[in-house]
N, C-alpha and C. Protein backbone atom coordinates (compact mmCIF):
# COMPACT_ATOMS: atom_id res chain seq x y z
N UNK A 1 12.86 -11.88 12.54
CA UNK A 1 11.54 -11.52 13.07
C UNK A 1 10.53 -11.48 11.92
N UNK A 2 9.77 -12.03 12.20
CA UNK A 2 8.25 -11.93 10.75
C UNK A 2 7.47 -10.66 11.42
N UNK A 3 7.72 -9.37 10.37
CA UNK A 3 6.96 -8.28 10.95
C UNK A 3 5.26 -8.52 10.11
N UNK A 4 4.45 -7.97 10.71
CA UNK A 4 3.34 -8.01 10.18
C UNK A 4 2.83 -6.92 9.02
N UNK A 5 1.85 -6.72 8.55
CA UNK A 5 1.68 -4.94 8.08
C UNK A 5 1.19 -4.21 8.65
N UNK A 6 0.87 -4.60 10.19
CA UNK A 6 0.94 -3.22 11.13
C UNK A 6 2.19 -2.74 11.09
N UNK A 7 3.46 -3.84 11.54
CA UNK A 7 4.60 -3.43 11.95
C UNK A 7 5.21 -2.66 10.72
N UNK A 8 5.36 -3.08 9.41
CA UNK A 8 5.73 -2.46 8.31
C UNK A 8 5.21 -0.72 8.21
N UNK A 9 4.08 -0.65 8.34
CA UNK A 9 3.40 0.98 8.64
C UNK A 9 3.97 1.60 10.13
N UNK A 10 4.25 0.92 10.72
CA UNK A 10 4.98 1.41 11.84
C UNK A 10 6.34 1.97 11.53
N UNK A 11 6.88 1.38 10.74
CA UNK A 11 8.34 1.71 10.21
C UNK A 11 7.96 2.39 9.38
N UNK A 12 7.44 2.46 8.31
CA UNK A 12 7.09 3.57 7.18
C UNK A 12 6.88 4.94 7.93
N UNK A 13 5.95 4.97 8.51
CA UNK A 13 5.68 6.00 9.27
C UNK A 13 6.83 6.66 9.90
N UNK A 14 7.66 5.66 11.09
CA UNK A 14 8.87 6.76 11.66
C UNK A 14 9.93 6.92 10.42
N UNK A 15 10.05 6.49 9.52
CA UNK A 15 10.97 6.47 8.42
C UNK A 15 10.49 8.16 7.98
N UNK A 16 9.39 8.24 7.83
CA UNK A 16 8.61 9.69 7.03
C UNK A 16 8.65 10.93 8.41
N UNK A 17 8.89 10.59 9.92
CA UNK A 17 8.20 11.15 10.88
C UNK A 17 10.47 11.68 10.83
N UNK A 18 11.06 10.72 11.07
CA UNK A 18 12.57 10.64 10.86
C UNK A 18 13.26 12.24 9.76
N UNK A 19 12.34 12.02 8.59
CA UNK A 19 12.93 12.76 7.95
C UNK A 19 11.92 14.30 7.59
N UNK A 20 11.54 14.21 8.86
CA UNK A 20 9.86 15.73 9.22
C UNK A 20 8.55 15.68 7.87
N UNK A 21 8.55 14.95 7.55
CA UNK A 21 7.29 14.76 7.00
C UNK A 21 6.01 15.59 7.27
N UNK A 22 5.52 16.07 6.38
CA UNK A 22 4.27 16.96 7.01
C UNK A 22 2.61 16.07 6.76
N UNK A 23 2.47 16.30 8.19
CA UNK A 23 0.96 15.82 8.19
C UNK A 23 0.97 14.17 7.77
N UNK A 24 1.42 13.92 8.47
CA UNK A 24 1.45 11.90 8.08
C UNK A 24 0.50 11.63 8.72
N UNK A 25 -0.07 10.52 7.76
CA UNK A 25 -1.56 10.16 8.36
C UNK A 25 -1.38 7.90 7.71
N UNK A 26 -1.71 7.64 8.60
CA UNK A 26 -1.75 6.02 8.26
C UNK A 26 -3.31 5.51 8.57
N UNK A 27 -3.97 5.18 7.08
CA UNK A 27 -5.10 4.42 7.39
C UNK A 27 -5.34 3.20 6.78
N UNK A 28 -6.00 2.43 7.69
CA UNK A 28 -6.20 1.10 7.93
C UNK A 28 -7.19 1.15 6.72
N UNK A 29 -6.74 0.34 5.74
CA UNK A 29 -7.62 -0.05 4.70
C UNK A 29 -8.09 -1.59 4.29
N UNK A 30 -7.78 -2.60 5.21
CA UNK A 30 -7.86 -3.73 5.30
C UNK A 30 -9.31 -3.83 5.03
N UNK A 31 -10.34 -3.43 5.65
CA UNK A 31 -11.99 -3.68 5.71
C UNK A 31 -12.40 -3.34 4.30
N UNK A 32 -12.48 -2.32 3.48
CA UNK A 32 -12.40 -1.97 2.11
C UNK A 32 -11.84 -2.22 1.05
N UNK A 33 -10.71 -2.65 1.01
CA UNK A 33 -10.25 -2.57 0.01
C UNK A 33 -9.29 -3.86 0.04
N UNK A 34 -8.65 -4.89 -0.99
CA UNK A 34 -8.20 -5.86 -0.64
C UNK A 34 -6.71 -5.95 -1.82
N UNK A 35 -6.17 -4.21 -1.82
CA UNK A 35 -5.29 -4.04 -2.89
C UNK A 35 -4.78 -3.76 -1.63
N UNK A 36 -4.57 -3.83 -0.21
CA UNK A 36 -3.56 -3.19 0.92
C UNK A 36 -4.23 -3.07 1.89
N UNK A 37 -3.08 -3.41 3.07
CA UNK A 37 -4.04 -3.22 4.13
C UNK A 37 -4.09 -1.86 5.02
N UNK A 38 -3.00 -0.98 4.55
CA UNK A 38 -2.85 0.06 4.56
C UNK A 38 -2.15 1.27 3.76
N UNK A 39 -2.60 2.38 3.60
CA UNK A 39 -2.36 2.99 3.23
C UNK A 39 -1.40 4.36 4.21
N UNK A 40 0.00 4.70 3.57
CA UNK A 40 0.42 5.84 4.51
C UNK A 40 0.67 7.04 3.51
N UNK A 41 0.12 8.48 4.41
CA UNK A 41 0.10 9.16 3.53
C UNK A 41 0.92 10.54 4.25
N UNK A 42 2.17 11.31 3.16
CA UNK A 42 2.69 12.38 3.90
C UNK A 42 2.92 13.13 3.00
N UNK A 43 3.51 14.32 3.19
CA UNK A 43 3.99 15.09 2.25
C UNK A 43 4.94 15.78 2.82
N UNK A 44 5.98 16.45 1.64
CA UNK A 44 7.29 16.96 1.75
C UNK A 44 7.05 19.00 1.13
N UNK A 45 7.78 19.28 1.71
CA UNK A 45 8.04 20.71 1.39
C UNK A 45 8.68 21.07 0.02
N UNK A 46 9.04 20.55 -0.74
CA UNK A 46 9.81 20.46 -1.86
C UNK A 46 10.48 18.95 -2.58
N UNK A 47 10.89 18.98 -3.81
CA UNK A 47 10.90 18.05 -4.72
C UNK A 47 11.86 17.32 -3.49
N UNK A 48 13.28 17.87 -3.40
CA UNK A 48 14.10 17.12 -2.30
C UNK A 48 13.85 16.71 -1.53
N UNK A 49 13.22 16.95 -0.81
CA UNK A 49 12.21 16.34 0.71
C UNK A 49 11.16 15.30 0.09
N UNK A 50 10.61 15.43 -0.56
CA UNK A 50 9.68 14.13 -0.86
C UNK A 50 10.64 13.16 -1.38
N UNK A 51 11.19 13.11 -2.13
CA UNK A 51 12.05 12.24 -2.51
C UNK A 51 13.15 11.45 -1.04
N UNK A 52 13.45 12.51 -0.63
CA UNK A 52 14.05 11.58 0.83
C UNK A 52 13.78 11.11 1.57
N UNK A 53 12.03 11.55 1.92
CA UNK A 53 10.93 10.50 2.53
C UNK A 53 10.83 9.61 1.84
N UNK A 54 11.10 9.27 0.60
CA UNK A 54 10.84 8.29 -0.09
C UNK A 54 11.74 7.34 -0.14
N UNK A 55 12.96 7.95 -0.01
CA UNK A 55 14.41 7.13 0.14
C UNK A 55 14.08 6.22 1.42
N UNK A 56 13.85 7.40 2.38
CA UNK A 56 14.18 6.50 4.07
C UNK A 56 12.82 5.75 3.80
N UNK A 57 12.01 5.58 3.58
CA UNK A 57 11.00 4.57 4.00
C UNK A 57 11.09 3.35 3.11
N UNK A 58 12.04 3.68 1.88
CA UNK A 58 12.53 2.15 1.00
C UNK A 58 13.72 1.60 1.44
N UNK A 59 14.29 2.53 2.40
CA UNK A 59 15.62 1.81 2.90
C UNK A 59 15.22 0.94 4.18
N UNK A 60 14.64 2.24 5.26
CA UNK A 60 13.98 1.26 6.62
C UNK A 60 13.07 0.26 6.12
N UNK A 61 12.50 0.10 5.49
CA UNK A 61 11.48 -1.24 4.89
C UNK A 61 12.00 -2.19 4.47
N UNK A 62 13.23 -1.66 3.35
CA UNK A 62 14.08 -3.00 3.18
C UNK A 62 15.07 -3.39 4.15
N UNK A 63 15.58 -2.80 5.22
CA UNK A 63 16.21 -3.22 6.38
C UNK A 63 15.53 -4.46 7.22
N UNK A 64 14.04 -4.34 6.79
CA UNK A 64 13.23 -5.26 8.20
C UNK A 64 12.65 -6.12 6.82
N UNK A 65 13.08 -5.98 5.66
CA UNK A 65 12.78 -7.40 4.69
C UNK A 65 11.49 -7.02 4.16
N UNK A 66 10.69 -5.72 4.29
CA UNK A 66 9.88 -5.78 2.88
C UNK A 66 10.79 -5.41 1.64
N UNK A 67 9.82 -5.71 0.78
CA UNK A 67 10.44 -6.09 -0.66
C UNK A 67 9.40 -4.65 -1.37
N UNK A 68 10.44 -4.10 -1.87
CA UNK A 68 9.05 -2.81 -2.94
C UNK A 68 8.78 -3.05 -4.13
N UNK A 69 7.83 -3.55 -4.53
CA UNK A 69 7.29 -4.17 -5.65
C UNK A 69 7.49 -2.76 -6.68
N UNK A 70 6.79 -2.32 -6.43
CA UNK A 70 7.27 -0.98 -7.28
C UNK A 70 7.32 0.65 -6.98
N UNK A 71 7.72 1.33 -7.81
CA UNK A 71 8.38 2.80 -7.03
C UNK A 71 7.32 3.43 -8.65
N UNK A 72 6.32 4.88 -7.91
CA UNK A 72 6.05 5.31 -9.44
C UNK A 72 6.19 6.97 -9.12
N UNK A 73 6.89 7.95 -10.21
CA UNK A 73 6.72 9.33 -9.45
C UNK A 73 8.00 9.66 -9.09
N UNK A 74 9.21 9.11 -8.54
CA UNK A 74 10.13 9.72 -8.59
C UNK A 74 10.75 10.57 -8.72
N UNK A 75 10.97 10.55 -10.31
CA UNK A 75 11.48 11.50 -10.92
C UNK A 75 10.99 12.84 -10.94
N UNK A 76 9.74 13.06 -11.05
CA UNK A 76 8.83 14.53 -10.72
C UNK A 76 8.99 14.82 -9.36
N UNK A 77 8.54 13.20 -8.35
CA UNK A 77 8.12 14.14 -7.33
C UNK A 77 7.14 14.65 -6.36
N UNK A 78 6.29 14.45 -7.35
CA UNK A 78 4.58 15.67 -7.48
C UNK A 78 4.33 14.17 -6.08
N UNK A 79 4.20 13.36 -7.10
CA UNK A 79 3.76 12.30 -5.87
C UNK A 79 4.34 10.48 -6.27
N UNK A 80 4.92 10.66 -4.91
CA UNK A 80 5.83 9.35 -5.21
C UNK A 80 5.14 8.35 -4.40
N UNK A 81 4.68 6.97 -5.26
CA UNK A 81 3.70 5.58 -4.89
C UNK A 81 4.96 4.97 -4.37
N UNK A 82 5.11 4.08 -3.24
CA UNK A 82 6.04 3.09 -2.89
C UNK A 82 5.45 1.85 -2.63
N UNK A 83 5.22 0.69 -3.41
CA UNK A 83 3.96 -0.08 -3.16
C UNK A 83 4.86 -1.50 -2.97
N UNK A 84 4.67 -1.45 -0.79
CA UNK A 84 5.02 -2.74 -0.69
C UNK A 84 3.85 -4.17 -0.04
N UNK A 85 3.21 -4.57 -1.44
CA UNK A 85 2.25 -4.96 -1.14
C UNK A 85 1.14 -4.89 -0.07
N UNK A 86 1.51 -5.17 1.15
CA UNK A 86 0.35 -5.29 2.42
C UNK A 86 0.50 -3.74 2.76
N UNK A 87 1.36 -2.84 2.26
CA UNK A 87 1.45 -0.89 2.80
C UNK A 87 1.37 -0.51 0.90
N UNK A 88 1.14 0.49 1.25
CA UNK A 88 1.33 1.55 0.26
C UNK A 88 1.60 2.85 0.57
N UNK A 89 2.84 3.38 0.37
CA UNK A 89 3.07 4.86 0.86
C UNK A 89 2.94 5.49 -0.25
N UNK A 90 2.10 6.88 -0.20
CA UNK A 90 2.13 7.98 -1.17
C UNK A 90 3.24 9.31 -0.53
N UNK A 91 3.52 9.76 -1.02
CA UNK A 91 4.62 11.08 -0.77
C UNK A 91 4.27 11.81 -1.87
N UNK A 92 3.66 13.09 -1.42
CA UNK A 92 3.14 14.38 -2.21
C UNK A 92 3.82 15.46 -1.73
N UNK A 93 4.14 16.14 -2.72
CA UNK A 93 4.40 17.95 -3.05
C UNK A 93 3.20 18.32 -2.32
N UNK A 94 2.90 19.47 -1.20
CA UNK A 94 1.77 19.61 -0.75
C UNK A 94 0.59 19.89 -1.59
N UNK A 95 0.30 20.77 -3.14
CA UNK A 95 -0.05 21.22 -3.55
C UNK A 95 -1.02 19.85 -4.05
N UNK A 96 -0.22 19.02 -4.60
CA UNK A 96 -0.42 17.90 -5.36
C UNK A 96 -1.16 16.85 -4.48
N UNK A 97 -0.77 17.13 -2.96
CA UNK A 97 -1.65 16.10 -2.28
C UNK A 97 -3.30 16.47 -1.77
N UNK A 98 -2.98 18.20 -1.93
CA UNK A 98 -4.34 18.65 -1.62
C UNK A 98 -5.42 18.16 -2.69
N UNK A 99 -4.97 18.49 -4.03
CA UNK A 99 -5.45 18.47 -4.99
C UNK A 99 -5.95 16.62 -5.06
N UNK A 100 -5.08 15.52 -5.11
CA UNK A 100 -5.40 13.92 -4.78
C UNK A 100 -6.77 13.76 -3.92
N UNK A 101 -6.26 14.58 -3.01
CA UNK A 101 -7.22 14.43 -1.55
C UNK A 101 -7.58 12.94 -1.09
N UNK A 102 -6.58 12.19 -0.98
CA UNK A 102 -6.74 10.53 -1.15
C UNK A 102 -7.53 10.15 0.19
N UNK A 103 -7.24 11.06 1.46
CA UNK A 103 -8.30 11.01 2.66
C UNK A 103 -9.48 10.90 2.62
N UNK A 104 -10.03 11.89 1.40
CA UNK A 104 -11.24 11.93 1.32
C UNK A 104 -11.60 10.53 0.56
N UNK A 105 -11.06 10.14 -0.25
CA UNK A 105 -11.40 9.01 -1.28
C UNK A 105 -11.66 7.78 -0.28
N UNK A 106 -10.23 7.75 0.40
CA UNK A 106 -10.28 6.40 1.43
C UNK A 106 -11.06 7.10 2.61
N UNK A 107 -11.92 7.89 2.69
CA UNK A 107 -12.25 7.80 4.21
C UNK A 107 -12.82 7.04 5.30
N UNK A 108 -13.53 5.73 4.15
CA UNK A 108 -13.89 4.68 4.85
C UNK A 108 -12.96 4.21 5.57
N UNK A 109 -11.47 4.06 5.39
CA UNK A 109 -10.19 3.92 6.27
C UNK A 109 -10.40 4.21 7.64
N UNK A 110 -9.79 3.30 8.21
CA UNK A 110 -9.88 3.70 9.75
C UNK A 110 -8.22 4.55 10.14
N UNK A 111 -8.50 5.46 10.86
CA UNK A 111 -7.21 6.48 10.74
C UNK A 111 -6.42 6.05 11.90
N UNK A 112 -5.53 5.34 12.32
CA UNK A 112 -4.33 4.62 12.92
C UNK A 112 -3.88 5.89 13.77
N UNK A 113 -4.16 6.49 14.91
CA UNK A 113 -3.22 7.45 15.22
C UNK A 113 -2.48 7.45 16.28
N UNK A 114 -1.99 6.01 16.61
CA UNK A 114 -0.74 5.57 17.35
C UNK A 114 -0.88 3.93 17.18
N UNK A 115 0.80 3.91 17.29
CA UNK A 115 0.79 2.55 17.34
C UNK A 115 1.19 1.83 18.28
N UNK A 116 0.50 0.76 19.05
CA UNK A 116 1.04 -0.02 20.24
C UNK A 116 2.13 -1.01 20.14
């Protein structure tokens, strides 16, 4: 199947929604910005939990054949980049995502809040 990068944020998303993710938000950044066409954004309750949102959404992604160009943050935690070209998932420590506030940055984003 050739998924698109709707479909890829579709999977990112239940991958993060799978393992209770707090406050997941997916916005459409295609019109703005031409580093992704979307951006998904969640956060975890602790170092372990972000990191396993981070696991399941590099495993379900590579199951349906995206490729993750690169992984940054890991090891801390604070906030883990998963950048598969046409998506970009961030995974924040809550503290750390308030503080980013990447919503506010992208708010020109159009905010995705279901997918057909």
């Amino acid at each position: 199947m050739n998924y698109t990068p709707k479909d890829y944020a579709k999977i990112a998303y239940e991958a993060l929604e799978d393992k209770k993710g707090i406050n997941i938000k997916v916005l459409d950044i295609s019109n703005v910005s031409v580093i992704a066409d979307y951006f998904i954004i969640a956060s975890g309750s602790n170092t372990n939990q972000v990191q396993a949102l981070a696991d399941n959404v590099e495993e379900e992604l590579s199951k349906a054949g995206a490729v993750c160009k690169q992984i940054e943050g890991y090891n801390t935690a604070n906030w883990i980049l998963l950048d598969f070209n046409d998506i970009i998932v961030h995974v924040f420590n809550q503290e750390d995502r308030i503080f980013y506030d990447l919503e506010r940055i992208w708010k020109d984003g159009k905010v995705i809040e279901t997918f057909e």
